[in-house]
Structure formats: C-alpha cells, structure tokens
Protein backbone atom coordinates (compact mmCIF):
# COMPACT_ATOMS: atom_id res chain seq x y z
CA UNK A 1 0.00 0.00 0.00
CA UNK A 2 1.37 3.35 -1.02
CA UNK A 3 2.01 5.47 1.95
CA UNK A 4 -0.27 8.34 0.89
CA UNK A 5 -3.56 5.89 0.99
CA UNK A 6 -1.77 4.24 3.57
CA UNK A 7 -2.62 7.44 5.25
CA UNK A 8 -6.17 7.79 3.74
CA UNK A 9 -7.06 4.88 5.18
CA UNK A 10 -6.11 5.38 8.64
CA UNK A 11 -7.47 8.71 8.39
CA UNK A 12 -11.10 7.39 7.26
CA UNK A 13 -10.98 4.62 10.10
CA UNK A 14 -10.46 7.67 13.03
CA UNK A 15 -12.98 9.91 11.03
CA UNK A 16 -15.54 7.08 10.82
CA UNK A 17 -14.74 6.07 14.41
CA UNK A 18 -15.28 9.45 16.08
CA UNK A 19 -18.64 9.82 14.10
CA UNK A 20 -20.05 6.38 14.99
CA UNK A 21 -18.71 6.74 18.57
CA UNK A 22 -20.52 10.07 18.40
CA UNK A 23 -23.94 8.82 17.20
CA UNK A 24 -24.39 5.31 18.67
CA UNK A 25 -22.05 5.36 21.34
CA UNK A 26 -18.53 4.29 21.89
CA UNK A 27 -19.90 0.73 23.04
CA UNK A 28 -22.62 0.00 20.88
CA UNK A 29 -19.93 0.71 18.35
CA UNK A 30 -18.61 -2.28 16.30
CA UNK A 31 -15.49 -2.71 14.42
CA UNK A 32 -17.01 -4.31 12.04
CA UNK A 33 -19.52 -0.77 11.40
CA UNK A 34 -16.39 1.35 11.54
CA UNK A 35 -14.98 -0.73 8.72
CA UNK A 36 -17.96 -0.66 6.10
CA UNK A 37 -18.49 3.30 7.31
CA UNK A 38 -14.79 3.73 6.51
CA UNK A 39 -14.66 1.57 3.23
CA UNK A 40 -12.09 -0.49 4.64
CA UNK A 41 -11.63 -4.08 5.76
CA UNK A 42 -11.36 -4.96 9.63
CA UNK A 43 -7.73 -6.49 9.50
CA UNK A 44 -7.13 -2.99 8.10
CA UNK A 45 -8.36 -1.82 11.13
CA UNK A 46 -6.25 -3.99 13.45
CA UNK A 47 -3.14 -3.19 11.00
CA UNK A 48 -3.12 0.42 12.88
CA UNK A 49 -5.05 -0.41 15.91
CA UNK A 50 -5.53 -3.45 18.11
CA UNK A 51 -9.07 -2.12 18.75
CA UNK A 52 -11.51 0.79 19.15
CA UNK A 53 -9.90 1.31 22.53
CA UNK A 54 -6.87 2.47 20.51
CA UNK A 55 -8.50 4.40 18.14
CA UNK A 56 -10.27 6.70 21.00
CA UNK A 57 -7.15 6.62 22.73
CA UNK A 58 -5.05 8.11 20.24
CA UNK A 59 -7.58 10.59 19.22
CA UNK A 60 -7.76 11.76 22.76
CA UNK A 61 -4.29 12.10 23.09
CA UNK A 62 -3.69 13.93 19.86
CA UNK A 63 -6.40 16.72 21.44
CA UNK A 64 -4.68 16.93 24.46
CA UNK A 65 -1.58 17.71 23.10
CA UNK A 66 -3.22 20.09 20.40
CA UNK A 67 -4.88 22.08 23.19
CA UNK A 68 -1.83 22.04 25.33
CA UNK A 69 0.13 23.69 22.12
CA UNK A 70 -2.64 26.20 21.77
CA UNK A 71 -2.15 27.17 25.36
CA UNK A 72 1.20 27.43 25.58
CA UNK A 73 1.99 29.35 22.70
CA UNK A 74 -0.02 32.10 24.06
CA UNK A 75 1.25 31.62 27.36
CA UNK A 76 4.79 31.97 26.35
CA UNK A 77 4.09 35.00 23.82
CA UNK A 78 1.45 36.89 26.18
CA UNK A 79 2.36 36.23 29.56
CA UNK A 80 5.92 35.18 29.44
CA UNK A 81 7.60 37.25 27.27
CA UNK A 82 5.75 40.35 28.85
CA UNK A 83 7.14 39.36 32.26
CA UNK A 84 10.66 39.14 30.54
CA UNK A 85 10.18 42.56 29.09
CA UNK A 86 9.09 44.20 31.94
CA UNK A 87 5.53 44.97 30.74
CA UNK A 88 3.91 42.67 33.65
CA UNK A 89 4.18 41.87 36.83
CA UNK A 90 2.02 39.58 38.39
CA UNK A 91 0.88 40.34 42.08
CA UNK A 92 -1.19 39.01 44.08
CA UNK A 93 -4.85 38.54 42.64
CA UNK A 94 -3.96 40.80 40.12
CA UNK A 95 -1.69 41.26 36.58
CA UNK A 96 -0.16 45.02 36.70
CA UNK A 97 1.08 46.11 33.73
CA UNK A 98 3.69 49.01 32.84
CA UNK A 99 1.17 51.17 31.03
CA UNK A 100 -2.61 50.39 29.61
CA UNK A 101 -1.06 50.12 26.03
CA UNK A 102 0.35 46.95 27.32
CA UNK A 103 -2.73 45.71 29.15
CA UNK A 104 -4.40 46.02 25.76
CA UNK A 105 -2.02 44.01 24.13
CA UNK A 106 -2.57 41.38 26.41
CA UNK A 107 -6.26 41.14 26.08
CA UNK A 108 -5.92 41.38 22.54
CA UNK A 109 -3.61 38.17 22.52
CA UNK A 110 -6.00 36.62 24.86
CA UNK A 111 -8.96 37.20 22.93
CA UNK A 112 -6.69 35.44 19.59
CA UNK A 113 -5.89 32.45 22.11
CA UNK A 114 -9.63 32.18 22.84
CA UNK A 115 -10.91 32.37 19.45
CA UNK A 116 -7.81 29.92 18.53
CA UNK A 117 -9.09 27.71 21.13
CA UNK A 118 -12.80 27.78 20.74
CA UNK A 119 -12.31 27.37 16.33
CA UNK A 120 -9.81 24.08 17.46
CA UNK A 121 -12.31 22.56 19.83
CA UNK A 122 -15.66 23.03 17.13
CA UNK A 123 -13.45 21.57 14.87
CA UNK A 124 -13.33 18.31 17.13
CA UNK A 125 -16.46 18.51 18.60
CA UNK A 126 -17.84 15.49 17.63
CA UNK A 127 -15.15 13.78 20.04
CA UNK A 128 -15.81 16.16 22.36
CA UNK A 129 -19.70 14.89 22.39
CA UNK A 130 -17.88 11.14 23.10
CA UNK A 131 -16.14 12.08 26.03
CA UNK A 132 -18.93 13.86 27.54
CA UNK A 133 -20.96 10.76 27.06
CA UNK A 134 -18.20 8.34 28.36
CA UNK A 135 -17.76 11.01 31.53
CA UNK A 136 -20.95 9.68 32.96
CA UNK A 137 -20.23 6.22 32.55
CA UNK A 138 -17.91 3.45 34.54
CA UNK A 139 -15.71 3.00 31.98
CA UNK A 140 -11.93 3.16 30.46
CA UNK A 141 -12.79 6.31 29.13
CA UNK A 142 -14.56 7.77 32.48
CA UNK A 143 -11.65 10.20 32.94
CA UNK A 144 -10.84 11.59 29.42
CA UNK A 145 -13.13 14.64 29.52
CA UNK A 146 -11.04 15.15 32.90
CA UNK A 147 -7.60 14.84 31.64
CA UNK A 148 -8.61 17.68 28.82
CA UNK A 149 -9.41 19.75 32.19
CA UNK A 150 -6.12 19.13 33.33
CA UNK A 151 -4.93 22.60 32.27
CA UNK A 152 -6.88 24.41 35.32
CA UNK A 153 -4.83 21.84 37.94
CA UNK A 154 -2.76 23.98 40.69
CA UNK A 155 0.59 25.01 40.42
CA UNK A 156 2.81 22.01 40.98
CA UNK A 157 0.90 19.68 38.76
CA UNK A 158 -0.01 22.27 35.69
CA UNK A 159 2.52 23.44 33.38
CA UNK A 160 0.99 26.51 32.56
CA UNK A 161 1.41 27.94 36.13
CA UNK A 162 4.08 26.28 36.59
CA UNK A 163 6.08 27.88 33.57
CA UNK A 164 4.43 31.48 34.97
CA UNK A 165 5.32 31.10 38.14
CA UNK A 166 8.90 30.49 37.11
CA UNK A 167 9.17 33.77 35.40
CA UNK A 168 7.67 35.81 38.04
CA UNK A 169 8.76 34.19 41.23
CA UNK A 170 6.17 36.41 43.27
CA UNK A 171 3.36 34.95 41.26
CA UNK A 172 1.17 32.82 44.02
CA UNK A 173 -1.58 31.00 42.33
CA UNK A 174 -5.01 30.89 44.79
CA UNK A 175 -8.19 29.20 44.52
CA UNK A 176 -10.11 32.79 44.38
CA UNK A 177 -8.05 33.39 40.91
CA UNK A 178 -11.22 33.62 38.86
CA UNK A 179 -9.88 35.05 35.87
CA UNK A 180 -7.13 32.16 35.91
CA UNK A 181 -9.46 29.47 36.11
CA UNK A 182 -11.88 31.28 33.27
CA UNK A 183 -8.16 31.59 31.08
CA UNK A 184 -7.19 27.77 31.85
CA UNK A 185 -10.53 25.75 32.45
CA UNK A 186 -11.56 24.41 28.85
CA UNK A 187 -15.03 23.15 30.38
CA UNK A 188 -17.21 26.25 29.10
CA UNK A 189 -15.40 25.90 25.55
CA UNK A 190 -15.99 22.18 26.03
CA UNK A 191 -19.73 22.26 26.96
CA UNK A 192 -20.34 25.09 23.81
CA UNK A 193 -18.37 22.77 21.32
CA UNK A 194 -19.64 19.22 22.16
CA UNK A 195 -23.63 21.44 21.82
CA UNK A 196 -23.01 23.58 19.34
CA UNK A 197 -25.10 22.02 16.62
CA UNK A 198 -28.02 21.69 18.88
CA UNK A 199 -27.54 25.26 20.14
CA UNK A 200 -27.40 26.02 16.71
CA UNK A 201 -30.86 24.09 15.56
CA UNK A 202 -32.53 26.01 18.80
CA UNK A 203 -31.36 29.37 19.09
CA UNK A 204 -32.12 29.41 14.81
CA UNK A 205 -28.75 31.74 14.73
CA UNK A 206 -25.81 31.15 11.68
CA UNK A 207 -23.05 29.40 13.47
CA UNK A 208 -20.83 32.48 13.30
CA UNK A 209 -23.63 34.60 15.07
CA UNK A 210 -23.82 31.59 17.65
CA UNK A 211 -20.26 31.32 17.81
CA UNK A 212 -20.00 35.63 18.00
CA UNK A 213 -22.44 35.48 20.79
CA UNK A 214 -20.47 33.15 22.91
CA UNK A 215 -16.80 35.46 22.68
CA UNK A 216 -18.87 38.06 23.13
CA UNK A 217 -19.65 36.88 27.06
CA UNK A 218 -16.34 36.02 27.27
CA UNK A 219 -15.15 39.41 25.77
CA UNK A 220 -17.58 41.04 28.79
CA UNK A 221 -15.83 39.22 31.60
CA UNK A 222 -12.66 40.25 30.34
CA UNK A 223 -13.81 44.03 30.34
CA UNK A 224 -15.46 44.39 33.65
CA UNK A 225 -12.23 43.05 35.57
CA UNK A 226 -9.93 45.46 33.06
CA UNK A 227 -9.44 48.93 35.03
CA UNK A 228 -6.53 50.93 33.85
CA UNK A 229 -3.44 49.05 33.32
CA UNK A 230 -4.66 46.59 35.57
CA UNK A 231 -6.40 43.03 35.22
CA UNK A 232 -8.05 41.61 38.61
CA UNK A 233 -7.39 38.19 38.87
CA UNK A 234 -10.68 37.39 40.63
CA UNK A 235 -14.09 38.41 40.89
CA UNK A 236 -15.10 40.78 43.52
CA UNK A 237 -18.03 39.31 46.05
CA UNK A 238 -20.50 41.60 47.79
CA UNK A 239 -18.44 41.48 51.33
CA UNK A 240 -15.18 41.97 49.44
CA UNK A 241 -13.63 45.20 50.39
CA UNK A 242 -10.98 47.59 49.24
C-alpha cells in the first residue's frame, strides 16, 4: 500500500470512528460498522489499531496535546515574554502592567488564544460529544473529559502555572483566581463545542452569530475586571472590600 492511501485509510478509520462513537455510542460501536463506514476491511483496522480502545485513545491524546500547544503558545508569547520585558508583573490577585497600552495588548492576545481555542475545539467537537458521554459512565474512558481539564490543575501539577510562576517568582496561584481558572478551564469551551449544533438548531442563529455570541460573554468578563493598566485576577463578592 502506497504510503499516501496508507494514510487515507487510517485517516477514514479515526474519522468514521469518532462519528459512529458520536452517534451510537462508543460501546454500541462495532469494528465491524467502523470498517464498512470507513470503506475499509477490519484487519485494516487492526493493522493500525488493536481495537476501538486504541482508536479513542489516540484521538484523545492527539487533542490533548493540540490544546496544550494552543495554550502554551499564548502563554509563552502573552504572559511570558511580557514578564521578561518588563511589561507585567504579576501580584497578588492581580496582573499590573507598565502602562494600559500593554494591558491592551494582552487582552488582545488573549482574545486570539480564545478564538484559537474555541475554532480548534468546534473543529473536534464530535469527540468532544464522546467524552462527555463516556464522563458519565464506569468506563476506560470515564476520565478523558477530565484529563482535557487538566490545564486548570494547581501550580505544581499544571505546566501553565508552573512555567508562569517560574518567570515571576512572586506569582502565588489561589483558589479565588477567577480570571485564571476562566483563562485555563476548557469546560465552558468544552460544553459550547460538544452542543453547538443543537444550540445552533434552537437558538435558529448562523453558526458564526452563535459562535460571536459566545466570545462576546467572554469578551464582557474580560472588560469588567480590566481597570486601567490593571487586570483583577478574581471576581469581587458583595463582602469583598478595598
């Protein structure tokens, strides 16, 4: 087999996979369905996977590491580098930047990541619909969905905060961080992805006005903890003072 329908072929078996797994469940899901829906034989199949376990597997894994990518590049480009540069300092429940020219870089580069992130995640959302539905099951795919939320773990286990926090040593990551949690936690995108054509069919909205109207909220959080050339890293409550 040449290597570029080599390549076909495995492509059409994860394709028809994640769309069966999607529609009739990742159990009620045979090989033998994946095969005819793929136009392939099932020793093709077991040629590049010893079973649908693999197949979900390496799926899952490839959108971890896609979304991790994602992350970090904005990370290292608009948090990092701005630390390095002397354009922010991160205090304590709050990111203080050298003038408000420089905040506004930084939500613009967080509004790219967002948009990056969201466009990646409808893009896959027919996986993400799988691991939703295997979430609420005992299963060996229980704790997928949970290993996508990995990126809003605490310092010492997450690599995001972990790669801030070694740039700013006075950066002290706290469970009030808001903001940091609404950056890092991929569970709203998740939720909006894995629904989006059923939002879509109710709301009777184009899926770029549906998909407007959702950084739009997000684009409102951002600017009602913006003041200045300052970005509070958590949400004020009604006994909060100061």
């Amino acid at each position: 087999m040449k290597s570029n329908d080599a390549n076909d072929a495995r492509e059409r078996i994860i394709d028809a996979s994640i769309e069966l797994f999607s529609k009739r469940g990742f159990h009620a899901t045979t090989t033998s369905e994946i095969a005819e829906a793929a136009g392939v034989t099932k020793g093709l199949i077991y040629y590049y996977f010893k079973s649908k376990e693999e197949i979900l597997s390496h799926v899952v894994n490839s959108l971890l590491e896609d979304a991790t990518s994602i992350t970090m590049d904005f990370v290292q480009e608009g948090i990092i580098q701005m630390i390095k540069d002397g354009e922010l300092d991160i205090e304590y429940e709050r990111m203080k930047f050298s003038n408000e020219e420089s905040a506004i870089v930084f939500v613009n580069r967080l509004l790219e990541y967002y948009e990056r992130i969201l466009d990646y995640l409808l893009e896959n959302r027919l996986l993400l619909r799988v691991l939703m539905f295997e979430s609420l099951k005992d299963s060996k795919h229980h704790n997928d969905l949970f290993r996508l939320l990995d990126l809003s773990r605490d310092v010492d286990s997450n690599p995001i905060l972990k790669l801030i926090s070694e740039a700013d040593h006075d950066f002290t990551y706290s469970l009030d961080m808001e903001l940091f949690k609404f950056f890092f936690s991929v569970m709203p995108l998740v939720t909006f992805a894995a629904y989006y054509d059923d939002l879509k069919e109710r709301s009777m909205m184009s899926g770029d006005e549906l998909r407007n109207s959702f950084l739009q909220s997000f684009r409102e959080v951002l600017s009602s903890l913006k003041s200045g050339n300052e970005i509070s890293l958590k949400t004020k409550r009604s006994n909060d003072t100061g």
